[in-house]
N, C-alpha and C. Protein backbone atom coordinates (compact mmCIF):
# COMPACT_ATOMS: atom_id res chain seq x y z
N UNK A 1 150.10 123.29 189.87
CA UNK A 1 150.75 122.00 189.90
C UNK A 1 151.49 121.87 191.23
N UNK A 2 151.53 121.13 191.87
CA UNK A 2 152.01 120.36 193.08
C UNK A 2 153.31 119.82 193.06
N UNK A 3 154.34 120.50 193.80
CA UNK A 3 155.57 119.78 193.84
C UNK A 3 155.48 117.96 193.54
N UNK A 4 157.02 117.64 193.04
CA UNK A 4 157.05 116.15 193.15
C UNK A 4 156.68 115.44 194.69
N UNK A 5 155.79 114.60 194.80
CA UNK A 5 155.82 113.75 195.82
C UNK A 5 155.32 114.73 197.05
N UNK A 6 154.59 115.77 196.51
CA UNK A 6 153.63 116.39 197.24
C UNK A 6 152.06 116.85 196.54
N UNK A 7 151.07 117.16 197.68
CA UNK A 7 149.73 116.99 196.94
C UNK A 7 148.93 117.89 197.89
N UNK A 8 147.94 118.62 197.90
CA UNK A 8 147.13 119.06 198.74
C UNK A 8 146.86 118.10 199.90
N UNK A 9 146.64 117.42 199.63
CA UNK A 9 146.21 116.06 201.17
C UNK A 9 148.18 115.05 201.48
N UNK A 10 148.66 115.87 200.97
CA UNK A 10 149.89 115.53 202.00
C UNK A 10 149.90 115.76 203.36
N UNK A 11 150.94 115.22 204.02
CA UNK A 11 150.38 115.40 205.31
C UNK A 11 150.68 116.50 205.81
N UNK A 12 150.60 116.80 206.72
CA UNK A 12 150.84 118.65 207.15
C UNK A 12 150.80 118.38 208.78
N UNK A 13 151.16 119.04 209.53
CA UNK A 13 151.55 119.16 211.18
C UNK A 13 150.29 119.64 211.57
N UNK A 14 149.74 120.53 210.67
CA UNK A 14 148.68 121.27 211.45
C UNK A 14 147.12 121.04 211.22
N UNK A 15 147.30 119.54 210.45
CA UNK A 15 145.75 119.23 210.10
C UNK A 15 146.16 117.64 210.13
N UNK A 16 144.86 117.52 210.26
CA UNK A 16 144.71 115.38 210.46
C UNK A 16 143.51 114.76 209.48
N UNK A 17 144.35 113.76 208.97
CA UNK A 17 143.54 113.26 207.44
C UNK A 17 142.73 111.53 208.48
N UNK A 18 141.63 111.33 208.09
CA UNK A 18 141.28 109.94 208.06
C UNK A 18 140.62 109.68 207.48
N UNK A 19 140.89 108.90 206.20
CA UNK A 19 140.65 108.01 204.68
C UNK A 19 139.52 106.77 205.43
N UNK A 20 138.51 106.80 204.48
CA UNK A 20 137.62 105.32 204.91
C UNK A 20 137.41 104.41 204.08
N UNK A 21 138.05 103.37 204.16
CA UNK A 21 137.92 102.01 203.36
C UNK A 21 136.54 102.01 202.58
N UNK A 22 135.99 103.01 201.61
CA UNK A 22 134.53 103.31 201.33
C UNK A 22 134.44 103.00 199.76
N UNK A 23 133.50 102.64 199.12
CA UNK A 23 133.48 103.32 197.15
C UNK A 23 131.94 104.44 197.42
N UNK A 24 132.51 105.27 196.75
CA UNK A 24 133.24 106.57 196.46
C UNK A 24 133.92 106.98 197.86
N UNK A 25 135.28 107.28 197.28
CA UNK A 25 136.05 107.49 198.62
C UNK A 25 135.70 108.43 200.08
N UNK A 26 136.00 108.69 200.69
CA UNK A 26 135.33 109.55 201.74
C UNK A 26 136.86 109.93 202.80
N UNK A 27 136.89 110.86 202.98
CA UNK A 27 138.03 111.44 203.43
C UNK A 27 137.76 112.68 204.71
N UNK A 28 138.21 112.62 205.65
CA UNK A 28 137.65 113.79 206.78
C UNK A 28 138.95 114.30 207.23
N UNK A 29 139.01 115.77 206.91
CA UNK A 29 140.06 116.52 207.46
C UNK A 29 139.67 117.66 208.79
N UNK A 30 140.55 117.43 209.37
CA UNK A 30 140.11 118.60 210.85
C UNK A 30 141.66 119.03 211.52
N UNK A 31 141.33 120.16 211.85
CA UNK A 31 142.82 120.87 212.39
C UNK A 31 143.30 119.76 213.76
N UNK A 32 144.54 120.09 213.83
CA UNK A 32 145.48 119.28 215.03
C UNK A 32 145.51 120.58 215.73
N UNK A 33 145.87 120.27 217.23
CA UNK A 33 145.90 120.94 218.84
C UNK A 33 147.04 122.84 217.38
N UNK A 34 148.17 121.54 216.90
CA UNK A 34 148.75 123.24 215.90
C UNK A 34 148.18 123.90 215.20
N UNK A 35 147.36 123.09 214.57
CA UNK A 35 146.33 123.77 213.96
C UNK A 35 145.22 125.24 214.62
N UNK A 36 144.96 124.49 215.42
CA UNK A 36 144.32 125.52 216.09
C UNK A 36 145.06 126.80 217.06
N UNK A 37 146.21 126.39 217.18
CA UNK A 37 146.67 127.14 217.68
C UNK A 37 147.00 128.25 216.82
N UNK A 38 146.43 128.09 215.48
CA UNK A 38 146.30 129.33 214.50
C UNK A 38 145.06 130.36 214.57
N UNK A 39 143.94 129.74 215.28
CA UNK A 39 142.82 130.56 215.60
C UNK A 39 143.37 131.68 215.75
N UNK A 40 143.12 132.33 216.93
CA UNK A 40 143.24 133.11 217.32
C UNK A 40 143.85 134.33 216.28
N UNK A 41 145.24 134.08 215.76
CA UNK A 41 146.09 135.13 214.85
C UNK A 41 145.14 134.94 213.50
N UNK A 42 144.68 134.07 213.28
CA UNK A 42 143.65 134.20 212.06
C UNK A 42 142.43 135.14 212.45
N UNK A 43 141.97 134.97 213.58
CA UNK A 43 140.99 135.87 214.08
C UNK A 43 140.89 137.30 213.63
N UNK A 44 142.28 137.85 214.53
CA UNK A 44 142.83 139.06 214.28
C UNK A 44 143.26 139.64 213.26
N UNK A 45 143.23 138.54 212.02
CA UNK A 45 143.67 139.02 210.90
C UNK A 45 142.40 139.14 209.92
N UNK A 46 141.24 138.08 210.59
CA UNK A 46 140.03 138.87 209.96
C UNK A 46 139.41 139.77 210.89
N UNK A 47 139.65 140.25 211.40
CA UNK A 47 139.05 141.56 212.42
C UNK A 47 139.88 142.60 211.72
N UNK A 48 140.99 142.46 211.39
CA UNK A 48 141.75 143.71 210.81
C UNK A 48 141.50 143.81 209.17
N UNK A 49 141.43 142.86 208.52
CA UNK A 49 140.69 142.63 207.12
C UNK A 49 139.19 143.33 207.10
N UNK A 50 138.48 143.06 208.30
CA UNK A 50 137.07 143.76 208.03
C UNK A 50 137.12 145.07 208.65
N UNK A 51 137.92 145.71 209.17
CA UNK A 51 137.82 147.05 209.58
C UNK A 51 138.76 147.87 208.30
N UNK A 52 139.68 147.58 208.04
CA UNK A 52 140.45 147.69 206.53
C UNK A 52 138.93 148.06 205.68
N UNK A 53 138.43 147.39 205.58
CA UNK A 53 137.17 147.42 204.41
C UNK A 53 136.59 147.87 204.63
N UNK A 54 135.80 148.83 205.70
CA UNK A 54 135.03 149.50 206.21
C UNK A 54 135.20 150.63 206.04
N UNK A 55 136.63 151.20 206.10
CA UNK A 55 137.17 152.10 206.08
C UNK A 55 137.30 153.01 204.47
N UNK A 56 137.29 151.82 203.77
CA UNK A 56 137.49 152.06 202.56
C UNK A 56 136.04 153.03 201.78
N UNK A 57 136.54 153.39 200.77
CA UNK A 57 135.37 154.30 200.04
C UNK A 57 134.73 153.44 198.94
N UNK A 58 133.56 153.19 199.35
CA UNK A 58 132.98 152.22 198.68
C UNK A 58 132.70 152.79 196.88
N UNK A 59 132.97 152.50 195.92
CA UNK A 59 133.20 152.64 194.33
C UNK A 59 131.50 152.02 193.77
N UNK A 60 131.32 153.32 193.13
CA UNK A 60 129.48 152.98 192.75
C UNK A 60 129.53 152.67 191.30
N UNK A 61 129.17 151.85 191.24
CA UNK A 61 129.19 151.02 189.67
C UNK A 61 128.45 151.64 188.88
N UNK A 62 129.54 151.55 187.83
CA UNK A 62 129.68 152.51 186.69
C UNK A 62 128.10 152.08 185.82
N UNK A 63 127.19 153.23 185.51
CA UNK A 63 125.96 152.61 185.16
C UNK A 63 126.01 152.73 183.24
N UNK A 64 125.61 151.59 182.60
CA UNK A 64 125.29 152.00 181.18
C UNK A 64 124.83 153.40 180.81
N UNK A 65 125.42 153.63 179.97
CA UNK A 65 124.46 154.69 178.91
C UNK A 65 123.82 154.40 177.51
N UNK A 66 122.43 154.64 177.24
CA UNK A 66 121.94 154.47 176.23
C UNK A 66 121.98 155.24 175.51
N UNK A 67 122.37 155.42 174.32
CA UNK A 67 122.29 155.98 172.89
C UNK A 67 121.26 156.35 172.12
């Protein structure tokens, strides 16, 4: 549930909404200059997310036994 008088498509600093006078509605969202200025640290945080996982010991699924 969504705060009062807030919503997922509220507005936000770091993304830009434009709504089209359409039926069925049509809506296009794309990052702002702040937005993107998140690249990069998002980058690095999936470069460090996929080496994290690599690292890890992969768990071999547990197989049935028949009776």
């Amino acid at each position: 549930m969504w705060p009062p008088g807030s919503s997922p498509s509220a507005h936000r600093p770091d993304r830009a909404r434009k709504t089209y006078p359409q039926v069925p509605p049509k809506v296009e969202h794309c990052l702002t200059e702040r937005g993107q200025a998140l690249c990069p640290a998002l980058d690095a945080l999936l470069k460090w997310a996929e080496k994290e996982e690599a690292l890890q010991p992969r768990e071999e699924p547990e197989q049935e036994t028949t009776d």
